[in-house]
Protein backbone atom coordinates (compact mmCIF):
# COMPACT_ATOMS: atom_id res chain seq x y z
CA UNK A 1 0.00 0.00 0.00
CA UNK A 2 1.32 3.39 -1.10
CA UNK A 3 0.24 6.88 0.43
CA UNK A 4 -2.13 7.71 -1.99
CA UNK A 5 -4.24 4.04 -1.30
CA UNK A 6 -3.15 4.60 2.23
CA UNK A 7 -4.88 8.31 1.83
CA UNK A 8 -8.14 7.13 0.07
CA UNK A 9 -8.67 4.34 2.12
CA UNK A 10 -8.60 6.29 5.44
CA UNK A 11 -10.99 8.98 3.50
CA UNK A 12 -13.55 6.01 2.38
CA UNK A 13 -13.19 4.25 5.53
CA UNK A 14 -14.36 7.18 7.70
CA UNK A 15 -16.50 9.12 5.05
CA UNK A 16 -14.86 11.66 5.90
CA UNK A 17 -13.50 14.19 2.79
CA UNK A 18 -13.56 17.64 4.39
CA UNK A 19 -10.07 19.79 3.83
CA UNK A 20 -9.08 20.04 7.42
CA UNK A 21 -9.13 16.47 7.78
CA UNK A 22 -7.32 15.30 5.00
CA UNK A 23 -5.01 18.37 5.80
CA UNK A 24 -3.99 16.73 8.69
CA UNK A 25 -4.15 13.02 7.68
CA UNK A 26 0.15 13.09 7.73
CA UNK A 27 -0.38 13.40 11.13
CA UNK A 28 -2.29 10.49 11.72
CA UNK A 29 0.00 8.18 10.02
CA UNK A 30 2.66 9.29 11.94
CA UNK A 31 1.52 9.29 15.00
CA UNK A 32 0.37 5.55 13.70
CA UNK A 33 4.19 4.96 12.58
CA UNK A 34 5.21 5.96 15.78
CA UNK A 35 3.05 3.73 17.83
CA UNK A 36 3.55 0.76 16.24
CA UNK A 37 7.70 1.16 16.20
CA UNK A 38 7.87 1.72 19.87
CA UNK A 39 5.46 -1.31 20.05
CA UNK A 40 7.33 -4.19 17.13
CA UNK A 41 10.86 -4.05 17.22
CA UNK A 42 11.34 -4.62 13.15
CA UNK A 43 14.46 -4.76 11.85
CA UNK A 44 13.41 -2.05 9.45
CA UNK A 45 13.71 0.30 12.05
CA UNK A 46 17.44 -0.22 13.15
CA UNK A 47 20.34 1.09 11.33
CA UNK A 48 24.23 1.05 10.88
CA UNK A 49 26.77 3.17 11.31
CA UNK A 50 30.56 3.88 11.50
CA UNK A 51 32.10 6.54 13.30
CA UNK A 52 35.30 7.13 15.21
CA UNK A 53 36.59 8.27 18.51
CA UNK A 54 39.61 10.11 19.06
CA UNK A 55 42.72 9.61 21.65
CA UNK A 56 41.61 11.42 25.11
CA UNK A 57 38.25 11.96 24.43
CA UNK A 58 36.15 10.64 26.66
CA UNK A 59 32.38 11.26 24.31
CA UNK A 60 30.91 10.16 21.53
CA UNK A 61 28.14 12.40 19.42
CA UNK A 62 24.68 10.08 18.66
CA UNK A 63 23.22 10.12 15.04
CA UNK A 64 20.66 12.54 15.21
CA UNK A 65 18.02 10.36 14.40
CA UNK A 66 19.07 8.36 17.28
CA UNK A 67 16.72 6.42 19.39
CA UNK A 68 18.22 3.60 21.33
CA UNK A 69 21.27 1.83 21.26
CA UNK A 70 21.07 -2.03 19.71
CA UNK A 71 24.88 -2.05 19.73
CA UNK A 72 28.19 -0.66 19.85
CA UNK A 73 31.52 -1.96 19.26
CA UNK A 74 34.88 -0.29 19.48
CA UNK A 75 37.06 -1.63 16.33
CA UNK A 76 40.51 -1.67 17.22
CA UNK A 77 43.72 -1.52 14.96
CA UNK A 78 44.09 -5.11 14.22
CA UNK A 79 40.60 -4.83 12.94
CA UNK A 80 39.37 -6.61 16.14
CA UNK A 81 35.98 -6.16 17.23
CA UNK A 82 35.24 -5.37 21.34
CA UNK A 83 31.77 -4.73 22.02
CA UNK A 84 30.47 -2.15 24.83
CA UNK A 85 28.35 -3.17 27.61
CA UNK A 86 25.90 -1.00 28.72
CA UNK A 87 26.27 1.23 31.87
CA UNK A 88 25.15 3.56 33.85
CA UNK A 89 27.00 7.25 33.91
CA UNK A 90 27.83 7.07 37.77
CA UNK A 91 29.34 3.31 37.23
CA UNK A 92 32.12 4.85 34.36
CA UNK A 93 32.86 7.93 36.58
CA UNK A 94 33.75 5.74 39.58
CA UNK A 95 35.38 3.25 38.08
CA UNK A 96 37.44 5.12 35.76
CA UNK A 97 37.38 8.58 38.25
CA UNK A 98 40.18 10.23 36.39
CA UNK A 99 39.80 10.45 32.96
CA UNK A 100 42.99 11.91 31.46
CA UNK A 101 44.95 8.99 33.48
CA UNK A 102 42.09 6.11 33.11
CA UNK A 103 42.86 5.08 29.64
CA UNK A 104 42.38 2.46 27.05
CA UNK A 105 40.27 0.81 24.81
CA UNK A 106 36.86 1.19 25.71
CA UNK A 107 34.94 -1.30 27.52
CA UNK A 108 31.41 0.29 28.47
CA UNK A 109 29.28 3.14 27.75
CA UNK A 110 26.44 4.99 28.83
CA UNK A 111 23.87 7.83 27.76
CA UNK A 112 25.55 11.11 29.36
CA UNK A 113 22.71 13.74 27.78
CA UNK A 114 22.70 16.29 25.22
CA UNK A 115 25.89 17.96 24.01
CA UNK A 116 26.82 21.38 24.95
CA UNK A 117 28.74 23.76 23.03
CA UNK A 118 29.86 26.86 24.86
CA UNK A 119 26.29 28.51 25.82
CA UNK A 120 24.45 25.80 22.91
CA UNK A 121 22.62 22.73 24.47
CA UNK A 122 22.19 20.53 21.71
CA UNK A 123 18.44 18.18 21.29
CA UNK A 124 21.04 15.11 20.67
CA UNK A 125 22.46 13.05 22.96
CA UNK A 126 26.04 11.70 22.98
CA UNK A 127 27.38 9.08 24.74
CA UNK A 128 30.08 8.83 27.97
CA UNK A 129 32.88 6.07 27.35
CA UNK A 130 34.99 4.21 30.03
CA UNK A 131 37.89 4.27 29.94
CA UNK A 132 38.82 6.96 28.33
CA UNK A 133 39.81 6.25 24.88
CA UNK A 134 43.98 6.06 24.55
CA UNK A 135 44.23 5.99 20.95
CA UNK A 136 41.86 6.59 17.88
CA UNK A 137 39.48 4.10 17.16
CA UNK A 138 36.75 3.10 14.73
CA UNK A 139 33.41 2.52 16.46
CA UNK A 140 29.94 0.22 14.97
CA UNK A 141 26.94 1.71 16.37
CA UNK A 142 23.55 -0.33 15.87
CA UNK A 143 20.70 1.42 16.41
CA UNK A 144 17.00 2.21 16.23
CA UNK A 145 15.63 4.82 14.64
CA UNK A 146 12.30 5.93 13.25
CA UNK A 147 11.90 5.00 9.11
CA UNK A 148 10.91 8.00 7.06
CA UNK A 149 7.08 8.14 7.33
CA UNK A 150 5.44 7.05 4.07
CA UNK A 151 3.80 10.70 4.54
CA UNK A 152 7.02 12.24 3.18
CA UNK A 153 8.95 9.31 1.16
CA UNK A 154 9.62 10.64 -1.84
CA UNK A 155 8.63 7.41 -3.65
CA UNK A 156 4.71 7.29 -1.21
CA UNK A 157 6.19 3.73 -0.31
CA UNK A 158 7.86 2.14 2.73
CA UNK A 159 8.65 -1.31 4.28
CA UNK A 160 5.75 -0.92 6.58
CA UNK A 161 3.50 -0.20 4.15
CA UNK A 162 4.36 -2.46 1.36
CA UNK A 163 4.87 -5.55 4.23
CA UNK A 164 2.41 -5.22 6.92
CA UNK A 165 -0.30 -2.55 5.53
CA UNK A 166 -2.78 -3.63 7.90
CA UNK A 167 -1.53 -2.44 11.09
CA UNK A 168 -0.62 0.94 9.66
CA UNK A 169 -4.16 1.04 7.81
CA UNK A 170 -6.25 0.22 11.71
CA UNK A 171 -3.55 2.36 13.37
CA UNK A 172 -4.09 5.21 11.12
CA UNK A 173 -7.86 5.01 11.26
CA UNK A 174 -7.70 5.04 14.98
CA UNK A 175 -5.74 8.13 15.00
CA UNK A 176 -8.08 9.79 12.37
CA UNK A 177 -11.33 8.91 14.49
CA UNK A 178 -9.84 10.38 17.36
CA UNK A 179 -9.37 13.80 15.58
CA UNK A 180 -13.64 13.27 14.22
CA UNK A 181 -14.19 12.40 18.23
CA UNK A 182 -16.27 9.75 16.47
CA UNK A 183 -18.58 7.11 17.59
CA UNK A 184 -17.61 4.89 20.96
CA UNK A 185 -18.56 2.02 19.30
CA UNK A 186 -16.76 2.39 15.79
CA UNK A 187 -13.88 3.67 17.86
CA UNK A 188 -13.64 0.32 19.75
CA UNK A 189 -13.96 -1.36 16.72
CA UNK A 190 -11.22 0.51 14.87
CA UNK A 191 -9.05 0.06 18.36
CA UNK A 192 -9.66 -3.89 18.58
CA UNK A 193 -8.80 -4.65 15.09
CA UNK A 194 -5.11 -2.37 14.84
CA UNK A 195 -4.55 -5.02 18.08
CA UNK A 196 -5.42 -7.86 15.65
CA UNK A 197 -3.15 -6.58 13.00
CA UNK A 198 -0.40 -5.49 15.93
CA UNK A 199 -0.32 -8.70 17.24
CA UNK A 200 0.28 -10.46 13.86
CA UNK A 201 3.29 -7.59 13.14
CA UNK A 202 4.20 -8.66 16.47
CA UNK A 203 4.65 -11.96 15.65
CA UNK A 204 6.50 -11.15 12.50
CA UNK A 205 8.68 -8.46 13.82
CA UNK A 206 9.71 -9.91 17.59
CA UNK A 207 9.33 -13.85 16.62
CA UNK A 208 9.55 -15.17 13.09
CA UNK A 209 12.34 -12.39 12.05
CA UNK A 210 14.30 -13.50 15.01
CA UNK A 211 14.10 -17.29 14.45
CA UNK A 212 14.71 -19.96 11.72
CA UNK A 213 13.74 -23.54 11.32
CA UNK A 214 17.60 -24.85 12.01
CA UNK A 215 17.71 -22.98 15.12
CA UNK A 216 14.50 -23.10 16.97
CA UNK A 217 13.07 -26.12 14.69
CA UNK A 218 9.78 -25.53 12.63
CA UNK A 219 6.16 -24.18 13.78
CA UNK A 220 3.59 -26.68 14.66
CA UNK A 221 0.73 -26.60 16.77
CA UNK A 222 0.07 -29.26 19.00
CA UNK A 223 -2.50 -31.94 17.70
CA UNK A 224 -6.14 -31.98 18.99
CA UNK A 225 -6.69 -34.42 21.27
CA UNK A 226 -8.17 -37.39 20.56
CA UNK A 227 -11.36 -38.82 22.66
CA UNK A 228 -10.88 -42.72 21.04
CA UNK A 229 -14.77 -42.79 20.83
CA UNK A 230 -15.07 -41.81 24.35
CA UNK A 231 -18.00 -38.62 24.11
């Protein structure tokens, strides 16, 4: 589904054709997108990239479109991969309390807040690493992030819409009868089946996607019992 069928169908499903809402039918399907991103945890939605960090400094900028961390791994000279674990700020300061003497390749990071520049406070976020880097190094940083909205993509098309249209559809409509304050009853029917469709992404995006038949052996449901004539 592109955003023009994506469009129409929201207009035909609510009978609803008047400027303002269409005006503000983007909105709906991103508040949609958003919702069901923070709920599925496709891989669509996480990215790659390769930065650096440089000897004796201790942060590390975030992408802007940054949301959470998936990953990071310091790449050392031999082309060695070390990956970071996850830490709280207060756990690097006291365990590496001096940072222009604690150094080495690092071993942890942790979110440390938005990056100031003289009297600037950034929106993005960087990152506080432990130790204290001793030499340049390359750094992998997995991530999520939120996909363009199919709103704005240049080509009206998206993985989300061209895999799992249903869920975006029911989430869009429930964020469209919202903005009409529409019927209870149409509302809860709108609400029930994006959880239909959201459970089936669901199952897609946090099971099958993370699974294969060598691994975790095929799907099967169990067979029905059987009475052996007893009623």
């Amino acid at each position: 589904m592109n955003y023009t069928q994506l469009t129409d169908a929201i207009c035909d499903y609510t009978q609803n054709f008047e400027t303002d809402f269409i005006a503000n039918i983007p909105v709906f399907v991103k508040q949609a997108e958003q919702r069901i991103y923070n709920t599925v945890q496709f891989p669509s939605i996480r990215k790659n990239v390769t930065g650096s960090v440089t000897s004796a400094n201790k942060y590390l900028s975030c992408p802007t479109d940054f949301l959470s961390v998936y990953s990071m791994a310091v790449i050392d000279a031999s082309g060695n991969y070390e990956y970071l674990l996850n830490k709280d700020v207060n756990f690097i300061r006291q365990s590496y309390p001096n940072p222009t003497t604690d150094t080495g390749i690092p071993k942890y990071y942790a979110l440390f807040g938005p990056t100031v520049s003289g009297a600037v406070i950034s929106d993005e976020l960087s990152f506080l690493l432990g130790p204290t880097p001793d030499a340049a190094y390359s750094v992998e940083l997995h991530y999520y992030y939120y996909p363009q909205s199919i709103s704005v993509a240049a080509s009206g098309q998206t993985w989300l819409g061209d895999n799992f249209d249903t869920v975006l559809l029911y989430g869009s409509l429930v964020e469209a009868y919202t903005f009409m304050k529409g019927e209870q009853d149409m509302m809860a029917l709108y609400e029930g089946k994006y959880k239909e469709a959201l459970s089936l992404a669901a199952r897609l995006g946090d099971g099958l996607e993370r699974s294969d038949a060598y691994r975790s052996g095929q799907f099967r449901l169990a067979p029905l019992p059987q009475n052996n004539g007893v009623r």
